[in-house]
Protein backbone atom coordinates (compact mmCIF):
# COMPACT_ATOMS: atom_id res chain seq x y z
CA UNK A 1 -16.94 -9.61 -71.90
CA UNK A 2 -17.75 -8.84 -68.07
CA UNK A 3 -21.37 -8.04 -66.61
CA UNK A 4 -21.17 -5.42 -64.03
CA UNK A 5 -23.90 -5.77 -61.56
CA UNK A 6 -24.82 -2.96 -59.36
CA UNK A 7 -23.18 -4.72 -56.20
CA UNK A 8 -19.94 -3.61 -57.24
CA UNK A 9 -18.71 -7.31 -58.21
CA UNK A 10 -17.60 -8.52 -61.83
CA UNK A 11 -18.44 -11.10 -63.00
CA UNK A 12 -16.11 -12.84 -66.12
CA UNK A 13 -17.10 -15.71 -68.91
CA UNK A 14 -14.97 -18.22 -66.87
CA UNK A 15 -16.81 -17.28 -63.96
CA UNK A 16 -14.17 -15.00 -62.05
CA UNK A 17 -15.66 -12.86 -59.87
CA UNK A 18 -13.77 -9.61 -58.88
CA UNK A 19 -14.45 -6.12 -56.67
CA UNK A 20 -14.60 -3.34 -59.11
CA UNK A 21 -13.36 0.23 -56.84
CA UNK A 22 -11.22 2.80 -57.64
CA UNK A 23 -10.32 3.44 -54.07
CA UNK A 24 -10.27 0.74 -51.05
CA UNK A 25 -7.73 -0.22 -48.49
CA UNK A 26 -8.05 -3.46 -46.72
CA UNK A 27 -7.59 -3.61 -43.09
CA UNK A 28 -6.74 -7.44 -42.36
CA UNK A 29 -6.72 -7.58 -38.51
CA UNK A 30 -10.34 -5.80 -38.02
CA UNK A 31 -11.15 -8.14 -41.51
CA UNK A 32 -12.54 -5.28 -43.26
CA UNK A 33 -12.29 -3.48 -46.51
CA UNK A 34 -13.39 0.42 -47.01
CA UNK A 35 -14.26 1.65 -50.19
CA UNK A 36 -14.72 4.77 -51.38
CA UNK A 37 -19.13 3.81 -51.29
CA UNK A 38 -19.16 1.11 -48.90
CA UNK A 39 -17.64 -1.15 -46.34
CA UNK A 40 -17.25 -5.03 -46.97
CA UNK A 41 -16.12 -7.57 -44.50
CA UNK A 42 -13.76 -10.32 -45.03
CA UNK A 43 -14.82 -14.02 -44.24
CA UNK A 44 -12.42 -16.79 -44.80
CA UNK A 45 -14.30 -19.66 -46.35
CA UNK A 46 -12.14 -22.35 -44.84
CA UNK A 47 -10.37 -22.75 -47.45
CA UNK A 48 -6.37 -20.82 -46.68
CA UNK A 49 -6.88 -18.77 -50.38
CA UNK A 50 -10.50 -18.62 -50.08
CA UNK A 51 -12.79 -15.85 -48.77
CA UNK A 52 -15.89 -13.98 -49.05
CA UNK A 53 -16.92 -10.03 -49.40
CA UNK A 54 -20.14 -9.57 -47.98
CA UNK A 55 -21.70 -5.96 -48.51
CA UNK A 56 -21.90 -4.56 -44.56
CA UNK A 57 -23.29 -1.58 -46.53
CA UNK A 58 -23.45 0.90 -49.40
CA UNK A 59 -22.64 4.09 -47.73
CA UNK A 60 -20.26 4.81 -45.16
CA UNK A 61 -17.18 4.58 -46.99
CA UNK A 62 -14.40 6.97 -47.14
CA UNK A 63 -13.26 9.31 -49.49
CA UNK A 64 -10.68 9.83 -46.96
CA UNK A 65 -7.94 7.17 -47.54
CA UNK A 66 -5.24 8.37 -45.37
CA UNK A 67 -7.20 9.01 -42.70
CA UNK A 68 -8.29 5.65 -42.07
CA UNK A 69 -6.64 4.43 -38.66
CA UNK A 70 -6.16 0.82 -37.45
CA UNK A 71 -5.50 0.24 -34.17
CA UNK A 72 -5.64 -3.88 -33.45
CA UNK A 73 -8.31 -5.16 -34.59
CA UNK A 74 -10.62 -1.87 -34.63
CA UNK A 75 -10.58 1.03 -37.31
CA UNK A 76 -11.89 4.17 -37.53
CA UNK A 77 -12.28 6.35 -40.14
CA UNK A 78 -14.22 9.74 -41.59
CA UNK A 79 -17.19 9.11 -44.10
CA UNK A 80 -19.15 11.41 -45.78
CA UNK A 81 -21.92 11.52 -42.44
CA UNK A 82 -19.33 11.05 -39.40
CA UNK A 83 -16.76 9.36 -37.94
CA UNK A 84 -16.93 5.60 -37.84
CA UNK A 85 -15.19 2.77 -35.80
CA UNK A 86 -15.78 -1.02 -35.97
CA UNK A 87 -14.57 -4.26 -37.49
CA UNK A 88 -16.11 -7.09 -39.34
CA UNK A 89 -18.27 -7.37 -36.56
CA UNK A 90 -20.30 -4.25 -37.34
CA UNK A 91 -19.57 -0.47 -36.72
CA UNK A 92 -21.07 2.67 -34.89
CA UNK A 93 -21.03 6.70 -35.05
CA UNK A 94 -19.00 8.16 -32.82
CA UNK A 95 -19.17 11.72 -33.68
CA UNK A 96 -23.23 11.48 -34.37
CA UNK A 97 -25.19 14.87 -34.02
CA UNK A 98 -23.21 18.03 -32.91
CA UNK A 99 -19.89 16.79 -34.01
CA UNK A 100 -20.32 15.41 -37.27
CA UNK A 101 -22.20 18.62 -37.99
CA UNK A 102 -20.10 20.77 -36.52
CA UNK A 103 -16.92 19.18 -38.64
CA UNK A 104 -18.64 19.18 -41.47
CA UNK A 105 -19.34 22.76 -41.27
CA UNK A 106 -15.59 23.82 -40.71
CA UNK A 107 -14.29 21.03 -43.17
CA UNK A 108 -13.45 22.00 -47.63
CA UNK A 109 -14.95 19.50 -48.85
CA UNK A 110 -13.55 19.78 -51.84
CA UNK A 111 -10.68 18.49 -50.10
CA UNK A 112 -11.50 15.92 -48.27
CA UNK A 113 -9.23 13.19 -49.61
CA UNK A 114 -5.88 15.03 -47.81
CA UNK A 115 -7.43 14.50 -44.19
CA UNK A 116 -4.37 12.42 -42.67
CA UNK A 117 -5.53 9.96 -39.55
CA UNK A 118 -2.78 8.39 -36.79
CA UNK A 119 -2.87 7.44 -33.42
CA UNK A 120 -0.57 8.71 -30.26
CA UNK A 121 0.77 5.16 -29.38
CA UNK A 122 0.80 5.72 -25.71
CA UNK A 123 -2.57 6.91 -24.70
CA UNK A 124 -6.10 6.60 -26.26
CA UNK A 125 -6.02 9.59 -29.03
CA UNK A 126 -6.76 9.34 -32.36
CA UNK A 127 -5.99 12.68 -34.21
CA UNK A 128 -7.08 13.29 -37.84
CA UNK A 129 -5.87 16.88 -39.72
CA UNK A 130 -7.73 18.38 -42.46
CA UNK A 131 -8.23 21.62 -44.26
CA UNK A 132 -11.12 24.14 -43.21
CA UNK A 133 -13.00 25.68 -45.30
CA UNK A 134 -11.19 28.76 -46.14
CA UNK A 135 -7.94 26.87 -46.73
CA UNK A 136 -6.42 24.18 -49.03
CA UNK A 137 -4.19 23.21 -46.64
CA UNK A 138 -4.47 20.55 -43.29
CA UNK A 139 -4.99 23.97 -40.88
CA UNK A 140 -6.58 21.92 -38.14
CA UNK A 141 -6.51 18.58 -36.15
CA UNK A 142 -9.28 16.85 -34.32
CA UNK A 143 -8.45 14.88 -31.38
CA UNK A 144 -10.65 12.19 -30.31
CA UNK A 145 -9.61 11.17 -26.51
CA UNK A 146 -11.14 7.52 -26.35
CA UNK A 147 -10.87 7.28 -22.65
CA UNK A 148 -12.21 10.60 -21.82
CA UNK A 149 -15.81 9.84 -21.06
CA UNK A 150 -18.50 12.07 -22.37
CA UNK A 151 -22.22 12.66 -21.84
CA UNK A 152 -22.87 12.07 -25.60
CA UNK A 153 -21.34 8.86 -26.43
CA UNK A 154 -17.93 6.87 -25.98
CA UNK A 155 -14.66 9.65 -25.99
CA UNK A 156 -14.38 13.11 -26.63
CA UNK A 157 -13.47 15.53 -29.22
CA UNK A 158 -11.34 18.59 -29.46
CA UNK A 159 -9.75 20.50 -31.75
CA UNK A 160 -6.03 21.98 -32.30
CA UNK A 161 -5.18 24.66 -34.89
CA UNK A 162 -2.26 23.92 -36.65
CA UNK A 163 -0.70 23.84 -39.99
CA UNK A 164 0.47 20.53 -40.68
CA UNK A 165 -0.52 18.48 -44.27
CA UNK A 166 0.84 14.70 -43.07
CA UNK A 167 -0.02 13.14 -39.90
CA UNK A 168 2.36 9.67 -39.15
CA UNK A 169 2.72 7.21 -36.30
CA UNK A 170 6.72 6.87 -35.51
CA UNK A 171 9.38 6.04 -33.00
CA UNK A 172 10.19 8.01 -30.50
CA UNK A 173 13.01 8.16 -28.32
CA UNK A 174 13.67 5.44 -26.21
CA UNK A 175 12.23 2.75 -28.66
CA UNK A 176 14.25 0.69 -30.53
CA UNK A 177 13.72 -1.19 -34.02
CA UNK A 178 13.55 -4.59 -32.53
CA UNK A 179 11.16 -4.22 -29.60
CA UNK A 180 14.05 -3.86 -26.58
């Protein structure tokens, strides 16, 4: 028999304690794992198979899991308020106020889990398709330039309309397999 607190943690006889989700992906370079209701960060307890969870917080999460991006030791990722990027270390908003409003506005949310994140390996872009409201297909991509400064916060966002339904990171011409 297990007790189920409300932290999200079970708890076994023999003492085992283990994350109860139905969706999280773990993001080992920014030590961070999203959840579907909450972030958690990842602290090594010294010991090599050893580490800790600790709640960051409740909300937050994603029900978004492809369109989580990790780019070195950062993420970012849509959550049911914004878009968020951070690591272990904490996160922030970046589209806060007009853009998370404005996104959510065009957005189905009904469909939410088939927005698709990647990155364009050679400059600072993120780009994350989804479905708009009158669709149930990915119809549009937002771009979020990181370099591009803007009077409202770090980067800026635009939009492309396109019909796409899988966004991917791969090589291009000129790169080879084994780094040369």
């Amino acid at each position: 028999m297990s007790i189920i607190p409300s932290n999200g943690l079970r708890v076994s006889r023999e003492g085992r304690i283990s994350l109860i989700t139905v969706r999280c992906r773990v993001f080992p370079h920014a030590r961070v794992i999203i959840l579907e209701r909450g972030v958690r960060s990842i602290i090594s307890t010294g010991d090599t198979l050893s580490f800790e969870f600790p709640e960051m917080t409740h909300e937050k999460g994603t029900t978004a899991p492809y369109g989580i991006i990790e780019l070195g030791a950062e993420i970012f990722w849509p959550s049911e308020d914004g878009f968020y990027t951070g690591n272990a270390n904490g996160f922030i908003n970046i589209s806060e106020g007009r853009i998370s409003r404005w996104f959510f506005e065009q957005l189905n949310r009904g469909r939410m889990f088939q927005i698709y994140g990647a990155y364009d390996p050679y400059s600072a872009r993120l780009l994350w398709a989804y479905p708009t409201s009158s669709t149930e297909y990915n119809d549009r991509i937002l771009l979020f330039d990181r370099l591009i400064p803007s009077p409202f916060g770090q980067g800026r966002f635009s939009e492309v309309a396109v019909n796409t339904y899988v966004l991917a990171r791969l090589a291009t011409v000129g790169v080879s397999l084994d780094g040369g």
